[in-house]
PDB file of N, CA and C in Angstrom:
ATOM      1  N   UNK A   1       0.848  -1.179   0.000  1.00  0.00           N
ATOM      2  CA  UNK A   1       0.000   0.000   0.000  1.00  0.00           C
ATOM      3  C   UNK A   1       0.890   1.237   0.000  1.00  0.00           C
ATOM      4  N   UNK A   2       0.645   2.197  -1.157  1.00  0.00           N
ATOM      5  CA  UNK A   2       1.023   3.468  -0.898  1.00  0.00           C
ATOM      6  C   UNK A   2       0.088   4.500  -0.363  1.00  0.00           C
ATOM      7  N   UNK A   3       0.603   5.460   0.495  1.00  0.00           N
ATOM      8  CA  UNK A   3       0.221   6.197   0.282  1.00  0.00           C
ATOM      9  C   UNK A   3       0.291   7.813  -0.254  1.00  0.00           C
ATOM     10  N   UNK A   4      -1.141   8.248  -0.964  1.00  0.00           N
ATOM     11  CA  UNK A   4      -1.078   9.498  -1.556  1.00  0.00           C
ATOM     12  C   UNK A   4      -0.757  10.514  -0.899  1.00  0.00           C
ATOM     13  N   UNK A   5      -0.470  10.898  -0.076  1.00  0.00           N
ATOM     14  CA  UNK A   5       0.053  12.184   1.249  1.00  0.00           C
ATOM     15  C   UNK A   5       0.561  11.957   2.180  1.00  0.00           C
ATOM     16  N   UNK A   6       1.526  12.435   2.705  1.00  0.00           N
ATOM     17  CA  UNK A   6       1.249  12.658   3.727  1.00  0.00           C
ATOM     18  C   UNK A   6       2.334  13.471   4.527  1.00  0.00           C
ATOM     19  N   UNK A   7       1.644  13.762   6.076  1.00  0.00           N
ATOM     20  CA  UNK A   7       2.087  14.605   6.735  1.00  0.00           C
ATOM     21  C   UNK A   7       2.907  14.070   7.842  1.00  0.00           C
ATOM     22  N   UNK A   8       3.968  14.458   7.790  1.00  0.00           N
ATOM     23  CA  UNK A   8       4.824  13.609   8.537  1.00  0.00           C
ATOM     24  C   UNK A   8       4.433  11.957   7.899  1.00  0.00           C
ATOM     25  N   UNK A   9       4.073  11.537   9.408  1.00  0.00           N
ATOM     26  CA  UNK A   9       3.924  10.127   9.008  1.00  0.00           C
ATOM     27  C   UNK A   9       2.211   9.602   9.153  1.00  0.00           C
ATOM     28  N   UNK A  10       1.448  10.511   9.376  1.00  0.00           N
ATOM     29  CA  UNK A  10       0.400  10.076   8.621  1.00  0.00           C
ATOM     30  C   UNK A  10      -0.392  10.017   7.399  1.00  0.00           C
ATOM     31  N   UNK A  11      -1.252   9.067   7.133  1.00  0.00           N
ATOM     32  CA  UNK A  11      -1.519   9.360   5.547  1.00  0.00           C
ATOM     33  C   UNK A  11      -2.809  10.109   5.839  1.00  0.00           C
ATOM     34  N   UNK A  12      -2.685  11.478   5.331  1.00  0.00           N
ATOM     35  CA  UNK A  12      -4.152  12.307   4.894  1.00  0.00           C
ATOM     36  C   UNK A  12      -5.235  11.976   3.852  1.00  0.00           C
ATOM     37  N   UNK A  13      -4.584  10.877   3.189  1.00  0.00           N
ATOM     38  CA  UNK A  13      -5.888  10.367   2.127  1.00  0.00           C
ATOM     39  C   UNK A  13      -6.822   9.514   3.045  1.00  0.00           C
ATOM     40  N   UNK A  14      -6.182   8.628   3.944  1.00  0.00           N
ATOM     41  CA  UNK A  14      -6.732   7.506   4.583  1.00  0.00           C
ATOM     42  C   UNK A  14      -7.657   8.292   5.842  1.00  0.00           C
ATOM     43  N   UNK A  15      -7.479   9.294   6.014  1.00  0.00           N
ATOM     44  CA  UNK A  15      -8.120  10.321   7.019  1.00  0.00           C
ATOM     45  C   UNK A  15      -9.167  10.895   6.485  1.00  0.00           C
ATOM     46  N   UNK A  16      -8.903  11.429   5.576  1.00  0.00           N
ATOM     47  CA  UNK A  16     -10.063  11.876   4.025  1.00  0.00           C
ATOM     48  C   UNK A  16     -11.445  11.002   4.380  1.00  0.00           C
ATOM     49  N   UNK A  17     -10.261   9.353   3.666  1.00  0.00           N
ATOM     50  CA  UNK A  17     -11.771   8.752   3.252  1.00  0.00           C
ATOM     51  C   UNK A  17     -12.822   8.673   3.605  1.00  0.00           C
ATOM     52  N   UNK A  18     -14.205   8.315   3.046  1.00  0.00           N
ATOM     53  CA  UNK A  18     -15.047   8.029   3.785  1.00  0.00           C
ATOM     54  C   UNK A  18     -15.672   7.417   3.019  1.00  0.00           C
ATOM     55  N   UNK A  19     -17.193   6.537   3.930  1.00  0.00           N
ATOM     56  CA  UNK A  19     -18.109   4.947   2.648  1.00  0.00           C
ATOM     57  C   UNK A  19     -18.430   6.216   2.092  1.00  0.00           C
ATOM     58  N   UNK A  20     -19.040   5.476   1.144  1.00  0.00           N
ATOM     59  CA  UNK A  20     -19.765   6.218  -0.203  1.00  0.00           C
ATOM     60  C   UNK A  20     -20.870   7.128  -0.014  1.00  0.00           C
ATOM     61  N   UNK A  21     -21.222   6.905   1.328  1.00  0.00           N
ATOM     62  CA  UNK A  21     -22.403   8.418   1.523  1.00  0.00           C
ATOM     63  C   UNK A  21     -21.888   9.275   2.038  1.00  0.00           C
ATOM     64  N   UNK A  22     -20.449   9.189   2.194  1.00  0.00           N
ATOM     65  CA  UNK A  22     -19.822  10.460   2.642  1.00  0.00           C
ATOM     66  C   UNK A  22     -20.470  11.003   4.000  1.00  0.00           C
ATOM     67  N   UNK A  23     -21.337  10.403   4.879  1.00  0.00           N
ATOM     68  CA  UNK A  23     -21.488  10.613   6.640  1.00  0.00           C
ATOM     69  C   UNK A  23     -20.149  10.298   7.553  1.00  0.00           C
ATOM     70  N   UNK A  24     -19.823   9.014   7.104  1.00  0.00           N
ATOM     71  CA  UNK A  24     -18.889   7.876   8.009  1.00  0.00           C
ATOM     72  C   UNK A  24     -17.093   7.981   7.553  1.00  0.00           C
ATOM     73  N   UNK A  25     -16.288   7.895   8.263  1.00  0.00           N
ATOM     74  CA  UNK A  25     -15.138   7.534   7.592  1.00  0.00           C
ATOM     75  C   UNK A  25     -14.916   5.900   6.694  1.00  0.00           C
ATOM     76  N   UNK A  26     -14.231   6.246   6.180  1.00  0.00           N
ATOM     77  CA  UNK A  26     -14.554   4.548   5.521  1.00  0.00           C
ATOM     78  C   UNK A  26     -14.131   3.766   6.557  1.00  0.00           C
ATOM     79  N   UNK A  27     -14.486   2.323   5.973  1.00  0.00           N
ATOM     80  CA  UNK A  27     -14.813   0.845   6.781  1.00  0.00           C
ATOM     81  C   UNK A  27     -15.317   1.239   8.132  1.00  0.00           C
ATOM     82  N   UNK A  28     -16.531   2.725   8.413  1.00  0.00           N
ATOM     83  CA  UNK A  28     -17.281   2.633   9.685  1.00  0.00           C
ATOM     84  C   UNK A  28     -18.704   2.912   9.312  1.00  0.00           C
ATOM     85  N   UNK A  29     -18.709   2.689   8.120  1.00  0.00           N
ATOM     86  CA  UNK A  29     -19.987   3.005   7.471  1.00  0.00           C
ATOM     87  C   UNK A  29     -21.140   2.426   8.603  1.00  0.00           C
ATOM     88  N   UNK A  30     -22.400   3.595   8.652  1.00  0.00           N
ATOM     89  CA  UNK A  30     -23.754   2.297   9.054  1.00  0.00           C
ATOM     90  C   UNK A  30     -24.878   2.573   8.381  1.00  0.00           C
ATOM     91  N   UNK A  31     -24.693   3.212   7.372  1.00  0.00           N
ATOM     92  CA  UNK A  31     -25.867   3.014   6.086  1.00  0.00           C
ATOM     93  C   UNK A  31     -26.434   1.351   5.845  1.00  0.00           C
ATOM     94  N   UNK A  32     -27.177   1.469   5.030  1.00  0.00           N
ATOM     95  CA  UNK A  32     -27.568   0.288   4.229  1.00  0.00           C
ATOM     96  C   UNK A  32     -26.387  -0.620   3.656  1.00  0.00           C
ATOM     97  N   UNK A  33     -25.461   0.384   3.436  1.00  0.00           N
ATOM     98  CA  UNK A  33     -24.315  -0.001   2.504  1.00  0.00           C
ATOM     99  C   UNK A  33     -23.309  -1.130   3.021  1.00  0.00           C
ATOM    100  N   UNK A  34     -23.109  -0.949   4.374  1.00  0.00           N
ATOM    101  CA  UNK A  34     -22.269  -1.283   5.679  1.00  0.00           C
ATOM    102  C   UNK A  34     -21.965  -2.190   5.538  1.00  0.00           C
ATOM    103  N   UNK A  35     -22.704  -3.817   4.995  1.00  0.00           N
ATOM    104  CA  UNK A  35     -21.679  -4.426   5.086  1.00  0.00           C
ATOM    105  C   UNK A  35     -20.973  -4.628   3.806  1.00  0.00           C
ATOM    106  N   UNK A  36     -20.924  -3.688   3.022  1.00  0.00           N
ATOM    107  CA  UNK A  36     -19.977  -4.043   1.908  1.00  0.00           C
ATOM    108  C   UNK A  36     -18.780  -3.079   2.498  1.00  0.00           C
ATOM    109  N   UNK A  37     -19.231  -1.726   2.508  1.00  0.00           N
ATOM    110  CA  UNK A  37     -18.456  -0.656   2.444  1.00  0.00           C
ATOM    111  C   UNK A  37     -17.445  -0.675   4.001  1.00  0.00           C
ATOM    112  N   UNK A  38     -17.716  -1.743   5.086  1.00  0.00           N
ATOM    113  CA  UNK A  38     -16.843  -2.117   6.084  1.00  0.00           C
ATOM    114  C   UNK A  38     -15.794  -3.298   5.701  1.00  0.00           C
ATOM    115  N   UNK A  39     -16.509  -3.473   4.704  1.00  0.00           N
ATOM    116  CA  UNK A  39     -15.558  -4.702   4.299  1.00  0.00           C
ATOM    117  C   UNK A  39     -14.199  -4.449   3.935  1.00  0.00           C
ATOM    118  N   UNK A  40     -12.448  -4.522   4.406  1.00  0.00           N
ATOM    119  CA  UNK A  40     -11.213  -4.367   3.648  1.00  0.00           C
ATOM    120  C   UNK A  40     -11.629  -4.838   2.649  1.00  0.00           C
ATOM    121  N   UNK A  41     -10.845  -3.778   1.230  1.00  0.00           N
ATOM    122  CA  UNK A  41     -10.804  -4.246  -0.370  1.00  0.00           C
ATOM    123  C   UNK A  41     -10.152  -5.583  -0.179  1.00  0.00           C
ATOM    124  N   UNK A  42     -10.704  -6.569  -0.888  1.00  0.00           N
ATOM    125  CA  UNK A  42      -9.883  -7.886  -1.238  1.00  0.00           C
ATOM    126  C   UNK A  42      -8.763  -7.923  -2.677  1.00  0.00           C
ATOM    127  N   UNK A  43      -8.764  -6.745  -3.301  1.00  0.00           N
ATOM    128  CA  UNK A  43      -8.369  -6.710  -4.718  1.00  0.00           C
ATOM    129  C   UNK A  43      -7.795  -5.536  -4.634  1.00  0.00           C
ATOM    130  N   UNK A  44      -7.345  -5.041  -5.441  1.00  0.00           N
ATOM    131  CA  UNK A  44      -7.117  -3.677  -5.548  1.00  0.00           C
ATOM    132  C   UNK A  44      -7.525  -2.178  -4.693  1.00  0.00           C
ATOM    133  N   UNK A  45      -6.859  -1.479  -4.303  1.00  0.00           N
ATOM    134  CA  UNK A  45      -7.433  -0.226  -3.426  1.00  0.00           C
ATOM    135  C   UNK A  45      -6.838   0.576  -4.036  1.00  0.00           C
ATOM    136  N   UNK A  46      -7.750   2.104  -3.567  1.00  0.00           N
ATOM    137  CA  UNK A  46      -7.048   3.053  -4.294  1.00  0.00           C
ATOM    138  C   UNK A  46      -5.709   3.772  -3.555  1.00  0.00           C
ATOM    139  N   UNK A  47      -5.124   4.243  -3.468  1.00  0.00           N
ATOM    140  CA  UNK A  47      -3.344   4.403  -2.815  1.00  0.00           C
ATOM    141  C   UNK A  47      -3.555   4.251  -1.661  1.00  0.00           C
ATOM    142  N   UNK A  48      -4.357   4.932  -0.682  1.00  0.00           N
ATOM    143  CA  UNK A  48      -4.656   4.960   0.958  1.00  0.00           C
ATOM    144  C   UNK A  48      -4.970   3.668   1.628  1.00  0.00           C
ATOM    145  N   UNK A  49      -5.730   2.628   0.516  1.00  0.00           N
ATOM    146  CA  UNK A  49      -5.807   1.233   0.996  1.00  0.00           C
ATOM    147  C   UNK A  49      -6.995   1.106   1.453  1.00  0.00           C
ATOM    148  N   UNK A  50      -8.026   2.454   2.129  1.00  0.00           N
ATOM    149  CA  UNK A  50      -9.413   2.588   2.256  1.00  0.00           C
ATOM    150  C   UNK A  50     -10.087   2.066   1.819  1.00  0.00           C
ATOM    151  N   UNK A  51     -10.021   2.248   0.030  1.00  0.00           N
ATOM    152  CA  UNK A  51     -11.498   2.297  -0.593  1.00  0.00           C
ATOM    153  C   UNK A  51     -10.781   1.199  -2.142  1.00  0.00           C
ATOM    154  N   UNK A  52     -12.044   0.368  -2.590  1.00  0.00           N
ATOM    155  CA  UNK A  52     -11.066   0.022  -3.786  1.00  0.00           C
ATOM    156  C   UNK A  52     -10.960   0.628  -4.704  1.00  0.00           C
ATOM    157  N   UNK A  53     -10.111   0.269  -5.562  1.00  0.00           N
ATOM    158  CA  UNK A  53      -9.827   0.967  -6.621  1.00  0.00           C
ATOM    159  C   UNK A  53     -10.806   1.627  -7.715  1.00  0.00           C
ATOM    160  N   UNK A  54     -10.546   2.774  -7.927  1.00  0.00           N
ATOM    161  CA  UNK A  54     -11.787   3.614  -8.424  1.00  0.00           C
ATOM    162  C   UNK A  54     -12.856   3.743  -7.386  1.00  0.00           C
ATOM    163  N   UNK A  55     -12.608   3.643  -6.420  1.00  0.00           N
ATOM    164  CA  UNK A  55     -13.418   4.003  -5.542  1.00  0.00           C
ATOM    165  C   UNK A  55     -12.668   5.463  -5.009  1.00  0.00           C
ATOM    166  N   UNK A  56     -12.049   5.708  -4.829  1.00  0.00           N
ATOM    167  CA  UNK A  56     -11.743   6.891  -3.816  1.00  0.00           C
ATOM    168  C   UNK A  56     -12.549   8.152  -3.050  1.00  0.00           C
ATOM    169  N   UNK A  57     -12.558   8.038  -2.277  1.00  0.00           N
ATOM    170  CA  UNK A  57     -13.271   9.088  -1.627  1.00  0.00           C
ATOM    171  C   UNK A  57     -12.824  10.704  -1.137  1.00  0.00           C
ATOM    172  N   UNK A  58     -11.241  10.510  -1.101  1.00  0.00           N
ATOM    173  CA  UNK A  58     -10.536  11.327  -0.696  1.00  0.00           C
ATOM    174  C   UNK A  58     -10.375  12.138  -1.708  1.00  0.00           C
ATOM    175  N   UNK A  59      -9.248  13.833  -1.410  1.00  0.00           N
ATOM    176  CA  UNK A  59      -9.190  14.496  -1.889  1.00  0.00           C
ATOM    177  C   UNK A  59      -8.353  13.914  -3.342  1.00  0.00           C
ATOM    178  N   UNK A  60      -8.164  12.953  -3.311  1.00  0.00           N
ATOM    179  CA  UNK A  60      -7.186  12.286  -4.677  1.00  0.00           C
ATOM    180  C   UNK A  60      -8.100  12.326  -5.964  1.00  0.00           C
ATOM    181  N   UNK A  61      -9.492  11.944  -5.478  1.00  0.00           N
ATOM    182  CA  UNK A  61     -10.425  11.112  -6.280  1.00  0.00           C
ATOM    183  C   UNK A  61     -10.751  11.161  -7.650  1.00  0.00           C
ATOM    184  N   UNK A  62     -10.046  12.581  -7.976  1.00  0.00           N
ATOM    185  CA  UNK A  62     -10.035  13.125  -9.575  1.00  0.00           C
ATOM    186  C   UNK A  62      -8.627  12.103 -10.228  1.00  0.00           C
ATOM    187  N   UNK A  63      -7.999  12.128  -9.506  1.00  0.00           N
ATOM    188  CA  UNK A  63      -7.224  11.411  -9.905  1.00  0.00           C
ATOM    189  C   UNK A  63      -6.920   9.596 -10.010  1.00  0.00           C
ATOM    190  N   UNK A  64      -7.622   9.069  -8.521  1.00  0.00           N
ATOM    191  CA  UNK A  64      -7.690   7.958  -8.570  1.00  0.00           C
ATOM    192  C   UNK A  64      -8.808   7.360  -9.304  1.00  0.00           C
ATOM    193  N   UNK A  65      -9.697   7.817  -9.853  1.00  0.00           N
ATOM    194  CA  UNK A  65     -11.027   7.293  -9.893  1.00  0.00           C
ATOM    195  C   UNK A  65     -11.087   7.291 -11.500  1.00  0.00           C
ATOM    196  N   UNK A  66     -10.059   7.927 -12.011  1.00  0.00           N
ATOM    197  CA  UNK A  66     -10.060   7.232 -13.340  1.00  0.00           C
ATOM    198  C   UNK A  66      -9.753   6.216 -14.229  1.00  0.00           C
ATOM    199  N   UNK A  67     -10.777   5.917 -14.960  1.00  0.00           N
ATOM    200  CA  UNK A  67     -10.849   5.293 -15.533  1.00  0.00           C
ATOM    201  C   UNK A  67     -11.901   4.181 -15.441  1.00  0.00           C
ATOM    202  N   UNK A  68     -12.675   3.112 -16.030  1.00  0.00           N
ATOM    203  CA  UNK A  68     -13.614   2.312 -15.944  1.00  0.00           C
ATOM    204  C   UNK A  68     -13.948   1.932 -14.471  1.00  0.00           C
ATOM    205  N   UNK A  69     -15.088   2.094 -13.841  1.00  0.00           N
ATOM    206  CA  UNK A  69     -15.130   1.197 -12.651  1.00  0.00           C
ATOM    207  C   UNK A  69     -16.062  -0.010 -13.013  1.00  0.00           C
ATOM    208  N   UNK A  70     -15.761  -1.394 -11.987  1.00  0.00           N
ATOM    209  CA  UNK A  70     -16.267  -2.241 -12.102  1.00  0.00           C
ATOM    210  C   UNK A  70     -17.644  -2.778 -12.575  1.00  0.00           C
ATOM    211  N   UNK A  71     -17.584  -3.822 -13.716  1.00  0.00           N
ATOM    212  CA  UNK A  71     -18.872  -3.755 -14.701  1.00  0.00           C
ATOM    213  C   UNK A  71     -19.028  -2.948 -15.665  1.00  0.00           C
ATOM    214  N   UNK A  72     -18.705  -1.687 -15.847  1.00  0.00           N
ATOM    215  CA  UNK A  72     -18.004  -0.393 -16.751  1.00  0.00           C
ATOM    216  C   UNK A  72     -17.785  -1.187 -18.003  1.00  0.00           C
ATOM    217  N   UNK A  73     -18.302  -0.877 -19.355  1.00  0.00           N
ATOM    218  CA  UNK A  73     -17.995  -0.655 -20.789  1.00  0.00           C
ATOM    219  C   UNK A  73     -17.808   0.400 -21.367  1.00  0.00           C
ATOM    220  N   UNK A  74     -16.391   0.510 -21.574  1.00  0.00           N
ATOM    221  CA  UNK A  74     -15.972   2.140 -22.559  1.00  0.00           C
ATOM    222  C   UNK A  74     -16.460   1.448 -24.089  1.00  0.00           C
ATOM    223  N   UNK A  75     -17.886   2.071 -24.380  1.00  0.00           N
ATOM    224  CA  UNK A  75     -18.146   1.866 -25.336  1.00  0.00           C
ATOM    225  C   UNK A  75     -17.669   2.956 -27.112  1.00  0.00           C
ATOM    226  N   UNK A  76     -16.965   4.046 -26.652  1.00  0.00           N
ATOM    227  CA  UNK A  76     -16.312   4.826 -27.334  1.00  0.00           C
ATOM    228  C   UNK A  76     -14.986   3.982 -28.138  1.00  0.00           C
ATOM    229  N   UNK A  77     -14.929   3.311 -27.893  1.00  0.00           N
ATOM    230  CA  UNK A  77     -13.451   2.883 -28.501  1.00  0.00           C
ATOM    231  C   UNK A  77     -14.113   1.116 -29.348  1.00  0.00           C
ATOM    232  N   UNK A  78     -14.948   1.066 -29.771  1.00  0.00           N
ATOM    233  CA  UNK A  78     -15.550   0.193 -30.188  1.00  0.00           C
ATOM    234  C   UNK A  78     -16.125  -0.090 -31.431  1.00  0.00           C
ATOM    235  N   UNK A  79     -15.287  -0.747 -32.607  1.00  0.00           N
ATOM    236  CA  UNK A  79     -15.631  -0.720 -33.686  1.00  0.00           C
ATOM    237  C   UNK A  79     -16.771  -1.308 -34.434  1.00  0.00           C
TER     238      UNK A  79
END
């Protein structure tokens, strides 16, 4: 795991994050969502290790979050 910032020796992305309704920090979600969004990524995360990949929640997210997310067809490039 890298991480995208930080100050001294903490990471500010992983402080950032939060689940996807943006109330909770991530993995303390208690939405509906909770037990996915408590769940550690099993696959890929985005640099902070929070959220998976293309997921980001943090101030990165313009940056991490590109490109296809999961189930995603870039149908532009398709002859």
């Amino acid at each position: 795991m890298t991480c995208c910032k930080k100050n001294n020796t903490t990471c500010i992305c992983a402080q950032e994050a939060t689940c996807s309704c943006g109330l909770k920090p991530a993995q303390q979600c208690v939405c509906s969502k909770a037990p996915v969004e408590n769940a550690k990524p099993v696959s890929s995360t985005c640099s902070c290790g929070m959220r998976p990949a293309n997921h980001c929640t943090c101030s990165r997210q313009g940056e991490e979050n590109s490109g296809l997310l999961e189930g995603e067809v870039d149908f532009t490039n398709l002859k």
